[in-house]
Every structure is written in structure tokens, then in C-alpha cells.
PDB file of N, CA and C in Angstrom:
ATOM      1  N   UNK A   1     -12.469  41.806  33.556  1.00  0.00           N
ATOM      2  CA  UNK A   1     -12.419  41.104  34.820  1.00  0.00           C
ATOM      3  C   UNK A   1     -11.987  42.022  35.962  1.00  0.00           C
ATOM      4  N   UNK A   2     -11.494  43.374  35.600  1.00  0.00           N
ATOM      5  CA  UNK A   2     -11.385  44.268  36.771  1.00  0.00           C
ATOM      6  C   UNK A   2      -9.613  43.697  37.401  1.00  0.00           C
ATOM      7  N   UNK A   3      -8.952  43.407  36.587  1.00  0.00           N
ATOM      8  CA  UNK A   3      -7.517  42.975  37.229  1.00  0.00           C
ATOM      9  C   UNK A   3      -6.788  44.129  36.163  1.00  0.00           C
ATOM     10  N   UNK A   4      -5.522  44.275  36.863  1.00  0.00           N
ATOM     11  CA  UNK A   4      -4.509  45.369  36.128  1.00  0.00           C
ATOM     12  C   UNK A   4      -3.798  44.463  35.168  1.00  0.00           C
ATOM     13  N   UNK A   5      -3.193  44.957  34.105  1.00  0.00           N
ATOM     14  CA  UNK A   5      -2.449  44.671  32.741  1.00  0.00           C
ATOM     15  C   UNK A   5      -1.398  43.805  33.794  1.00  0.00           C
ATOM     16  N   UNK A   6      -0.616  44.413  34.596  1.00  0.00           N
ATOM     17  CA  UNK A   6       0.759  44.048  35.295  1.00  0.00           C
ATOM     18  C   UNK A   6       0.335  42.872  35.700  1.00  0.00           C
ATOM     19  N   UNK A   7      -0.954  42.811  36.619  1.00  0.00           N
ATOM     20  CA  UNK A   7      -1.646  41.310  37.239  1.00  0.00           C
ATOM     21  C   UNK A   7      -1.518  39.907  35.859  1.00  0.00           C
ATOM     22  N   UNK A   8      -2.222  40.210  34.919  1.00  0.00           N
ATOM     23  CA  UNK A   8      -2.154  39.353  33.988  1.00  0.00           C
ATOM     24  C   UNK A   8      -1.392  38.957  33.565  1.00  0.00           C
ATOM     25  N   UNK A   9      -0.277  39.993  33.138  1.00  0.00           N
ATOM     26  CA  UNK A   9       1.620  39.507  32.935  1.00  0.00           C
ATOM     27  C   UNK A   9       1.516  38.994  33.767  1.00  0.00           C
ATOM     28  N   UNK A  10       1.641  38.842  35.760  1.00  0.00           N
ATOM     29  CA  UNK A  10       2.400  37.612  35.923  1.00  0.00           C
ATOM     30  C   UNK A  10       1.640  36.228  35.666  1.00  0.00           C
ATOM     31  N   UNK A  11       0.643  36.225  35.895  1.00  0.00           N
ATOM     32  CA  UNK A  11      -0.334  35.000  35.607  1.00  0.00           C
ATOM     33  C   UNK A  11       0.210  34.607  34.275  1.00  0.00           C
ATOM     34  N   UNK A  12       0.944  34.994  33.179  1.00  0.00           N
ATOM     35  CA  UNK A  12       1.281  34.811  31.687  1.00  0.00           C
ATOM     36  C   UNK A  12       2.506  34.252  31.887  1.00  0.00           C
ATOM     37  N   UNK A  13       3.227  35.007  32.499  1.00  0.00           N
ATOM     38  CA  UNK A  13       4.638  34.658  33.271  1.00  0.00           C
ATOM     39  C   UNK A  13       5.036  33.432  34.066  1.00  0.00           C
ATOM     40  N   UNK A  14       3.955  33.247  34.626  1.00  0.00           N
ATOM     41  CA  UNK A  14       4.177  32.047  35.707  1.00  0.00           C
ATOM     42  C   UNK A  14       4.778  32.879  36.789  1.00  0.00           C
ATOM     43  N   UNK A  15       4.440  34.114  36.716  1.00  0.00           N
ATOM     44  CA  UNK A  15       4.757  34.634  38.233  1.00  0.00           C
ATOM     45  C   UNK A  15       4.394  34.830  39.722  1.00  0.00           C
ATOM     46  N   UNK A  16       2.703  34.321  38.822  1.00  0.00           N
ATOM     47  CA  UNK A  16       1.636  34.267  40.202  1.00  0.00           C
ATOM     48  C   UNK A  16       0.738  33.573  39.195  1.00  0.00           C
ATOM     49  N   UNK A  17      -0.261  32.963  40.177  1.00  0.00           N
ATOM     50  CA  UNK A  17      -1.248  32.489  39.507  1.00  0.00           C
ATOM     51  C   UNK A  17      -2.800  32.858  40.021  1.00  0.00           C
ATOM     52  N   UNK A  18      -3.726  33.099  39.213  1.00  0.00           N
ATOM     53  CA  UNK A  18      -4.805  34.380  40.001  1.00  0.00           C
ATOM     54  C   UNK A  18      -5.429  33.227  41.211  1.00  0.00           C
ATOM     55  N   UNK A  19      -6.108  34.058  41.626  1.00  0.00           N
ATOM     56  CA  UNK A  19      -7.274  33.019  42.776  1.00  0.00           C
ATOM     57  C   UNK A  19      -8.066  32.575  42.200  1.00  0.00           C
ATOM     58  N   UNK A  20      -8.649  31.825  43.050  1.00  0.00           N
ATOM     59  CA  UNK A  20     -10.013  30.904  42.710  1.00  0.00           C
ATOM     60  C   UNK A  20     -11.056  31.449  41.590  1.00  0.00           C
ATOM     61  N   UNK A  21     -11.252  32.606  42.605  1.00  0.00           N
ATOM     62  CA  UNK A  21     -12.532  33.306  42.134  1.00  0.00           C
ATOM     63  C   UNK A  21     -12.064  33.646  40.378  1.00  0.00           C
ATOM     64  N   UNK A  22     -11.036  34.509  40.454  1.00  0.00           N
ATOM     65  CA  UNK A  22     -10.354  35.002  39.136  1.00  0.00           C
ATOM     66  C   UNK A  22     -10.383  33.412  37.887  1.00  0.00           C
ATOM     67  N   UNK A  23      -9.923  32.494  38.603  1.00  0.00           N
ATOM     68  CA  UNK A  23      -9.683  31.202  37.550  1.00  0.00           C
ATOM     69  C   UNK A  23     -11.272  31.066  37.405  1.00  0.00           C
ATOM     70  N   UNK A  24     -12.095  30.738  38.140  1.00  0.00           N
ATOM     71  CA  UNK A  24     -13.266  30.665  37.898  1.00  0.00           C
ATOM     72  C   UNK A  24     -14.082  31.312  36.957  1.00  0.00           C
ATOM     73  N   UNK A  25     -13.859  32.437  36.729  1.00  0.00           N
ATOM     74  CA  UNK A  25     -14.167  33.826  36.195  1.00  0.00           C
ATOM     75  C   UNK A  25     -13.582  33.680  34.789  1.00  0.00           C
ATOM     76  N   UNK A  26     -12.428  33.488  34.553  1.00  0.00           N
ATOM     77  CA  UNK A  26     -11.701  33.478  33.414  1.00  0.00           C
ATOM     78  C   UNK A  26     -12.246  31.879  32.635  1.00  0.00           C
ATOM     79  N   UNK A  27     -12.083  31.094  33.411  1.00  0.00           N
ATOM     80  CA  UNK A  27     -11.953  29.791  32.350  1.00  0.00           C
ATOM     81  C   UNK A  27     -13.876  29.852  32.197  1.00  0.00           C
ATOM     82  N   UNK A  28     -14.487  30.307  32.464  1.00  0.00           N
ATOM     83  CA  UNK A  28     -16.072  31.197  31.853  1.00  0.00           C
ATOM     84  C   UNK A  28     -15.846  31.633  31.063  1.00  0.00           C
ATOM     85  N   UNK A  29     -15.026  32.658  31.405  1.00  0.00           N
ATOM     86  CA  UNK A  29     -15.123  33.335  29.416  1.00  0.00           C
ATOM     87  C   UNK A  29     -14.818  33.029  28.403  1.00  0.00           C
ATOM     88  N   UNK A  30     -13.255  31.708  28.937  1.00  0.00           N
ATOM     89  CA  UNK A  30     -12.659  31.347  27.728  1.00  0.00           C
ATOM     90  C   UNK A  30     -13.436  30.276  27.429  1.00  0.00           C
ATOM     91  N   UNK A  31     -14.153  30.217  27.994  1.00  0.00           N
ATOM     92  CA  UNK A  31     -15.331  28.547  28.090  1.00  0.00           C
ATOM     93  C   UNK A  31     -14.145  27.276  27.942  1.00  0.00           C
ATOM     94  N   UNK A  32     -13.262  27.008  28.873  1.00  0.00           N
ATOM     95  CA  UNK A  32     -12.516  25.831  29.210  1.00  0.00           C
ATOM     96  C   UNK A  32     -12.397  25.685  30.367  1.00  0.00           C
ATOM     97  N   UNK A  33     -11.910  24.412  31.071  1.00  0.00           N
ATOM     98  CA  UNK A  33     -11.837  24.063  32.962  1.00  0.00           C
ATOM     99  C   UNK A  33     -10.935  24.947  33.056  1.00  0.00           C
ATOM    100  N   UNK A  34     -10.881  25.260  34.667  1.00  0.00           N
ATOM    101  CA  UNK A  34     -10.087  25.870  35.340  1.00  0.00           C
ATOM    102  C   UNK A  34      -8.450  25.329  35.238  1.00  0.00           C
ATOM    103  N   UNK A  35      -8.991  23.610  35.168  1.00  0.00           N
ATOM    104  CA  UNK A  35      -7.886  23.047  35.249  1.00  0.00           C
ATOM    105  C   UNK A  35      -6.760  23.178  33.952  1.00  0.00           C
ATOM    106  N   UNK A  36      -7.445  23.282  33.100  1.00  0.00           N
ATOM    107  CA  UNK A  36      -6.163  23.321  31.617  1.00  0.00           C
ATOM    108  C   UNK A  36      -6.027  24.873  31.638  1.00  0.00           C
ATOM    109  N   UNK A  37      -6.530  25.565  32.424  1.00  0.00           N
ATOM    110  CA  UNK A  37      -6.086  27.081  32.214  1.00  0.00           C
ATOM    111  C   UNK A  37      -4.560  26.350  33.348  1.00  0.00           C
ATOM    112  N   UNK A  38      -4.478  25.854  34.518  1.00  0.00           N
ATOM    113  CA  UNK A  38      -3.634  25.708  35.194  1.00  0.00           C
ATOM    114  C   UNK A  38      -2.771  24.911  34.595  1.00  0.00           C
ATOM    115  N   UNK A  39      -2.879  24.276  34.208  1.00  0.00           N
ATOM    116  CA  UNK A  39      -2.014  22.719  33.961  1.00  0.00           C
ATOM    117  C   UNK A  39      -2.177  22.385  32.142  1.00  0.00           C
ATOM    118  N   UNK A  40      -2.876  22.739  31.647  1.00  0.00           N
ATOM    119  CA  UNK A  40      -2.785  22.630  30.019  1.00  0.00           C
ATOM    120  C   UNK A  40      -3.272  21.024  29.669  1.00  0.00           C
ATOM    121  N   UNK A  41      -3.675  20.159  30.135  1.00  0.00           N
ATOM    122  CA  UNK A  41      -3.820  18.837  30.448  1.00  0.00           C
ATOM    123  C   UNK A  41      -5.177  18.727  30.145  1.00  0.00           C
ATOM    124  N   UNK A  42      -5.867  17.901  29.110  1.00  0.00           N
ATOM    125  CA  UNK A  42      -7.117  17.796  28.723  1.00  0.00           C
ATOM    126  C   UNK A  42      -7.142  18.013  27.188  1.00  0.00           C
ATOM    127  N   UNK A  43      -8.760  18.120  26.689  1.00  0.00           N
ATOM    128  CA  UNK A  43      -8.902  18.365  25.762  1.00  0.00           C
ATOM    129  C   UNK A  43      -8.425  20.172  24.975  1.00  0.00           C
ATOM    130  N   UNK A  44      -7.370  20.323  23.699  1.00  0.00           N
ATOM    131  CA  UNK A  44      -7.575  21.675  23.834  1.00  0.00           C
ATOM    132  C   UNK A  44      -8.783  22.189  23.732  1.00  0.00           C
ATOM    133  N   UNK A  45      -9.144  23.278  24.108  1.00  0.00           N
ATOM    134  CA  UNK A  45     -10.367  23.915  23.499  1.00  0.00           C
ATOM    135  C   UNK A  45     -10.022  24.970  22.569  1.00  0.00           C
ATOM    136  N   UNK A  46      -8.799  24.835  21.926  1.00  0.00           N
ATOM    137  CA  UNK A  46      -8.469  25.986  20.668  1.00  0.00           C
ATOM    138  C   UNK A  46      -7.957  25.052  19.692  1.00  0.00           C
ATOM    139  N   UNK A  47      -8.481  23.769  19.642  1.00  0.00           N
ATOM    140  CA  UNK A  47      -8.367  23.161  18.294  1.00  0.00           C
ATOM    141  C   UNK A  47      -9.136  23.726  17.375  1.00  0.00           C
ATOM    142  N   UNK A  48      -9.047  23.947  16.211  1.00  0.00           N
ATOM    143  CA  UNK A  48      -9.372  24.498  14.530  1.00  0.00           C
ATOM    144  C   UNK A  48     -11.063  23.635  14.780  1.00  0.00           C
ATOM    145  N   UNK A  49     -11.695  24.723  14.606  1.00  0.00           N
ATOM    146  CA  UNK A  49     -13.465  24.211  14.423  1.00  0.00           C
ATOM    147  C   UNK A  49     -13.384  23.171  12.966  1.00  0.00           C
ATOM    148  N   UNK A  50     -14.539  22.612  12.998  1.00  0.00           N
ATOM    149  CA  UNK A  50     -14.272  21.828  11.626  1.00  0.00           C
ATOM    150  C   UNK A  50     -15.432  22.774  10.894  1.00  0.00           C
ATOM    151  N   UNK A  51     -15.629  21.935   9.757  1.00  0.00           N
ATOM    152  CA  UNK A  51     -16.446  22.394   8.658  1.00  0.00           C
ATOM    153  C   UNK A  51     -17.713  24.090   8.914  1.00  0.00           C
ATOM    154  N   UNK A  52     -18.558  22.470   9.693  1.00  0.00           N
ATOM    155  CA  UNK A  52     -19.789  22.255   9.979  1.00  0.00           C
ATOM    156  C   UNK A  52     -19.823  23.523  11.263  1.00  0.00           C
ATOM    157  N   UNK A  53     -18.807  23.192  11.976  1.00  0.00           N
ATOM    158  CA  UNK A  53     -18.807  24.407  13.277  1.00  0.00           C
ATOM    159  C   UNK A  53     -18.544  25.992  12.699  1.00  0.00           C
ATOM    160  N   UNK A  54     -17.493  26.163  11.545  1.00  0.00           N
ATOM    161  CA  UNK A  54     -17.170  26.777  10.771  1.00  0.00           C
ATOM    162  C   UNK A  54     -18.870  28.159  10.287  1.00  0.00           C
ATOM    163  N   UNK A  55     -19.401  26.893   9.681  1.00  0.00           N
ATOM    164  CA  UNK A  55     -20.414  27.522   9.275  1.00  0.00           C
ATOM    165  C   UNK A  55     -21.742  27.606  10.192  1.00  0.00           C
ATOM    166  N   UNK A  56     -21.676  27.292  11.323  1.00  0.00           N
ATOM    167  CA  UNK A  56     -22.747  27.404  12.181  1.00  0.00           C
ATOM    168  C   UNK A  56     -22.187  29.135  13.226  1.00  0.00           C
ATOM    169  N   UNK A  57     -21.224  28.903  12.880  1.00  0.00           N
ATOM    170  CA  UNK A  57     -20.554  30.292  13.514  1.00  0.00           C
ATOM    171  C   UNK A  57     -20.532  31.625  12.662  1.00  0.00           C
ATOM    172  N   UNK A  58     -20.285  31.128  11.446  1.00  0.00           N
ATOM    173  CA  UNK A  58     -20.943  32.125  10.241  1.00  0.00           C
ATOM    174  C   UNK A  58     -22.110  32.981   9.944  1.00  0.00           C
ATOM    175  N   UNK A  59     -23.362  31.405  10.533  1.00  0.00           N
ATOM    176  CA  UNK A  59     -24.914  31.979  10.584  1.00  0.00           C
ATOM    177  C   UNK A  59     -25.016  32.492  11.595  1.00  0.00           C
ATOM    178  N   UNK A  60     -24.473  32.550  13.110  1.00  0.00           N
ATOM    179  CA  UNK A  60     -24.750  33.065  14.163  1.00  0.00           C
ATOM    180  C   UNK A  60     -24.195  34.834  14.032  1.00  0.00           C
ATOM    181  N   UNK A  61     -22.554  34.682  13.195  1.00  0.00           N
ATOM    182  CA  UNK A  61     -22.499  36.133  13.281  1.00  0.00           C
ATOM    183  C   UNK A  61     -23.113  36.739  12.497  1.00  0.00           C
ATOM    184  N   UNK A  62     -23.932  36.352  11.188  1.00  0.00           N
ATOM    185  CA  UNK A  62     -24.856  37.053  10.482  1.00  0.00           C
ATOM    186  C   UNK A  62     -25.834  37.419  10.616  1.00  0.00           C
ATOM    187  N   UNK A  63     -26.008  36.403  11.686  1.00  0.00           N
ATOM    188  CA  UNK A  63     -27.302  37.412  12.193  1.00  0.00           C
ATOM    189  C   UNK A  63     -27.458  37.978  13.290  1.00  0.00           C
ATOM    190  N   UNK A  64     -26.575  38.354  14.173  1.00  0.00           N
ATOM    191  CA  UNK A  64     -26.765  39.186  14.853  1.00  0.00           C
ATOM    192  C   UNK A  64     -27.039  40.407  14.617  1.00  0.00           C
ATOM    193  N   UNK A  65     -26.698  41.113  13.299  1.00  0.00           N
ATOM    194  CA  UNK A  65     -27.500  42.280  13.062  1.00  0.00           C
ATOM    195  C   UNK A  65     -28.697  43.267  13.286  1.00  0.00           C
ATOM    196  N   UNK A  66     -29.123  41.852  12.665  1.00  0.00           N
ATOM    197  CA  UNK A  66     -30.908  41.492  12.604  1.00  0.00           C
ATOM    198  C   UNK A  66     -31.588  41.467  14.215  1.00  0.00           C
ATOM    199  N   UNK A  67     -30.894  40.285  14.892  1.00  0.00           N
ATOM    200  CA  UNK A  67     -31.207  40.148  16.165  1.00  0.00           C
ATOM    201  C   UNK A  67     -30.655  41.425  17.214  1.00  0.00           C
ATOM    202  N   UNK A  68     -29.745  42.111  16.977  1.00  0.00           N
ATOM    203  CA  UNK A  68     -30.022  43.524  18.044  1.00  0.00           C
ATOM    204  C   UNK A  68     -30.948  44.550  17.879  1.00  0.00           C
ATOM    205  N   UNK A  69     -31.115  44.939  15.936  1.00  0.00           N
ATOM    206  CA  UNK A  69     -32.123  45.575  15.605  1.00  0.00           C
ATOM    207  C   UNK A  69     -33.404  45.089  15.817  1.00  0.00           C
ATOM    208  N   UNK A  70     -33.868  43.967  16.388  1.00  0.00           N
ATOM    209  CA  UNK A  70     -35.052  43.496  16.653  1.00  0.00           C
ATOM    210  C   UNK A  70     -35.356  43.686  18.459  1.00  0.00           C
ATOM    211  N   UNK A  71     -34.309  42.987  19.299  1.00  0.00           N
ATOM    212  CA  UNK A  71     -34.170  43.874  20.322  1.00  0.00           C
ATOM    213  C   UNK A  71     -33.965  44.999  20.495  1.00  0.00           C
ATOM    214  N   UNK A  72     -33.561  46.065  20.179  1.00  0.00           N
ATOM    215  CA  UNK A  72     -33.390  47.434  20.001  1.00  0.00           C
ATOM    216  C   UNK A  72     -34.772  47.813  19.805  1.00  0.00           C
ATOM    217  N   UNK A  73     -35.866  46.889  18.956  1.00  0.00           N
ATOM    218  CA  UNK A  73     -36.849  47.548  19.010  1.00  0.00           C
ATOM    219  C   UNK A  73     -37.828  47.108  19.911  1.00  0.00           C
ATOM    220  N   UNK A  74     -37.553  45.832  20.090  1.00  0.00           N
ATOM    221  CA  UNK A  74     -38.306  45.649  21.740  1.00  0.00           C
ATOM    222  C   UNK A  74     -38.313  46.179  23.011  1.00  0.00           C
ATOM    223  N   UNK A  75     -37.457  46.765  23.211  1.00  0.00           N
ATOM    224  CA  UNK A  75     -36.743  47.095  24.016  1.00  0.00           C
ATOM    225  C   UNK A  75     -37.333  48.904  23.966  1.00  0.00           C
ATOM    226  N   UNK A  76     -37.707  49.450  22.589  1.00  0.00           N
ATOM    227  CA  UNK A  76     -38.205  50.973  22.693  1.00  0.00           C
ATOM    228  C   UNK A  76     -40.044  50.737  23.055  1.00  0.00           C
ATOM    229  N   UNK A  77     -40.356  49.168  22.315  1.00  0.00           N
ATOM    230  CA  UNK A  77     -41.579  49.415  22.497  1.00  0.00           C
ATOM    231  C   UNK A  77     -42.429  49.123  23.686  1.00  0.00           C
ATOM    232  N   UNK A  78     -40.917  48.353  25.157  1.00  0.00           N
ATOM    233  CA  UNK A  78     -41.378  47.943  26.079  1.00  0.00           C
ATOM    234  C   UNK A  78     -40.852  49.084  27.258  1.00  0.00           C
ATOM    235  N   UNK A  79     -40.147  50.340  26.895  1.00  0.00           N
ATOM    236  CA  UNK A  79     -40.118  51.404  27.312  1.00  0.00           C
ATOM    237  C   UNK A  79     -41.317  52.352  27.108  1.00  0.00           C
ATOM    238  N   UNK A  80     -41.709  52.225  26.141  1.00  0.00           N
ATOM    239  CA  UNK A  80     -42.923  53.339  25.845  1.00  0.00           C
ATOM    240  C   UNK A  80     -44.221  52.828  26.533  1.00  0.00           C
ATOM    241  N   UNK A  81     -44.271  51.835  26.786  1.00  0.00           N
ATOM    242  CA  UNK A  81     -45.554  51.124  27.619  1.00  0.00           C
ATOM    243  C   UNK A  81     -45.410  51.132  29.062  1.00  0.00           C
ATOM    244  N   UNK A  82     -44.557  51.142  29.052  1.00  0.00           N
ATOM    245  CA  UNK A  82     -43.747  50.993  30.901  1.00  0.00           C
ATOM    246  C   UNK A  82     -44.096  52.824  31.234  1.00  0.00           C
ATOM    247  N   UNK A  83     -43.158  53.679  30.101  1.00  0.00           N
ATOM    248  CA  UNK A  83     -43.977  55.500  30.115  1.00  0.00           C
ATOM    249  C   UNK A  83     -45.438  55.802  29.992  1.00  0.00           C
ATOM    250  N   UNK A  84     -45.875  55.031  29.484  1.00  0.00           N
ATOM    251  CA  UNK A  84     -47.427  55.491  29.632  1.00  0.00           C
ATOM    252  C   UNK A  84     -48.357  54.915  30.589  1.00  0.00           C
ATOM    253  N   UNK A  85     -47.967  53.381  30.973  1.00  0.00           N
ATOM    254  CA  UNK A  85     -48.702  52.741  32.583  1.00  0.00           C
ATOM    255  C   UNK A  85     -47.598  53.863  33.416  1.00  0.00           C
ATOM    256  N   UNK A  86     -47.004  54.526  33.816  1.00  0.00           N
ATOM    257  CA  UNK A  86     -46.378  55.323  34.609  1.00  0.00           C
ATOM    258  C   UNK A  86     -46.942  56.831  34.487  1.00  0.00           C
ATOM    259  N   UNK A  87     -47.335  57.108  33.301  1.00  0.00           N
ATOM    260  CA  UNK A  87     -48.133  58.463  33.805  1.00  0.00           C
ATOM    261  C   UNK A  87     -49.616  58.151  33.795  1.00  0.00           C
ATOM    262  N   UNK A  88     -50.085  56.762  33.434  1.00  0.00           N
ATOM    263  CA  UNK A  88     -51.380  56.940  33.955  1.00  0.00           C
ATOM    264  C   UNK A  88     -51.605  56.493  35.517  1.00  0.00           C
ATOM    265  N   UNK A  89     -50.210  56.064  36.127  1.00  0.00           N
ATOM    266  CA  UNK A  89     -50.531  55.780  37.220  1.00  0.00           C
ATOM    267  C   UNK A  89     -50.069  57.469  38.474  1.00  0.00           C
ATOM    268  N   UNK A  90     -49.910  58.440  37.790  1.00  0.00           N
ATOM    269  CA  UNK A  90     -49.428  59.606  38.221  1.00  0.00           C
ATOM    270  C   UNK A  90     -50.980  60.787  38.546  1.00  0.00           C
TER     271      UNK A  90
END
């Protein structure tokens, strides 16, 4: 997020609390409202996944493997086409 270690201690602290933009920014990544990052009030969003979520998170990290090595290769074979319409346009 581009903030210093010291910044985040106080936000941890209750010494400051970030801006808009920053809460905005953060409760995105942690994927929860702005508001329970402020106030803790709502549903948690770090309750224990159940079963079913358990194992849908399982198949997603297993295959990401697969899925970068497949982009990785899209990605060489849509470079090499992009290099050759570029020197035939030379």
C-alpha cells in the first residue's frame, strides 16, 4: 500500500487512523467494509471457512500451478506474434 511500518503501528495502536483513501484501499484487500476495519461491528470476515469453503480453496490453490504455466505460455505465444506483425511492419 506504499505506507511506512511506523504508519501502520499507529493505525494498530489506535494512534491514528489512515484516510479514506488508505481505509478504502485496505478493507479491498482484506475483502471486509471499511466500517469493521473501524469499528469491528458486523459480520466477522475471519470466521473459520467451513467444510465445503475449505475445499473449494484447496482446488483453487492447486491449481494455480497449472494456470500460470498456461498463462506463461500465452503470454510467450502472444509476444512472438506481436514480434513478427512488428518486423513485418518495419
Amino acid at each position: 500500500m506504499g505506507i511506512r511500518a511506523e504508519t501502520l503501528n499507529d493505525w494498530e495502536t489506535d494512534r491514528a487512523e489512515p484516510q479514506s483513501n488508505r481505509l478504502q484501499a485496505l478493507a479491498g484487500i482484506l475483502d471486509v467494509s471499511p466500517n469493521w476495519l473501524l469499528t469491528g461491528d458486523g459480520d466477522d470476515p475471519f470466521d473459520s471457512p467451513t467444510e465445503t469453503e475449505m475445499v473449494q480453496i484447496r482446488d483453487s490453490v492447486d491449481n494455480l500451478p497449472e494456470l500460470v504455466l498456461t498463462l506463461a505460455d500465452e503470454l510467450e505465444q502472444l509476444q512472438r506474434r506481436l514480434e513478427s506483425y512488428e518486423s513485418l511492419q518495419s
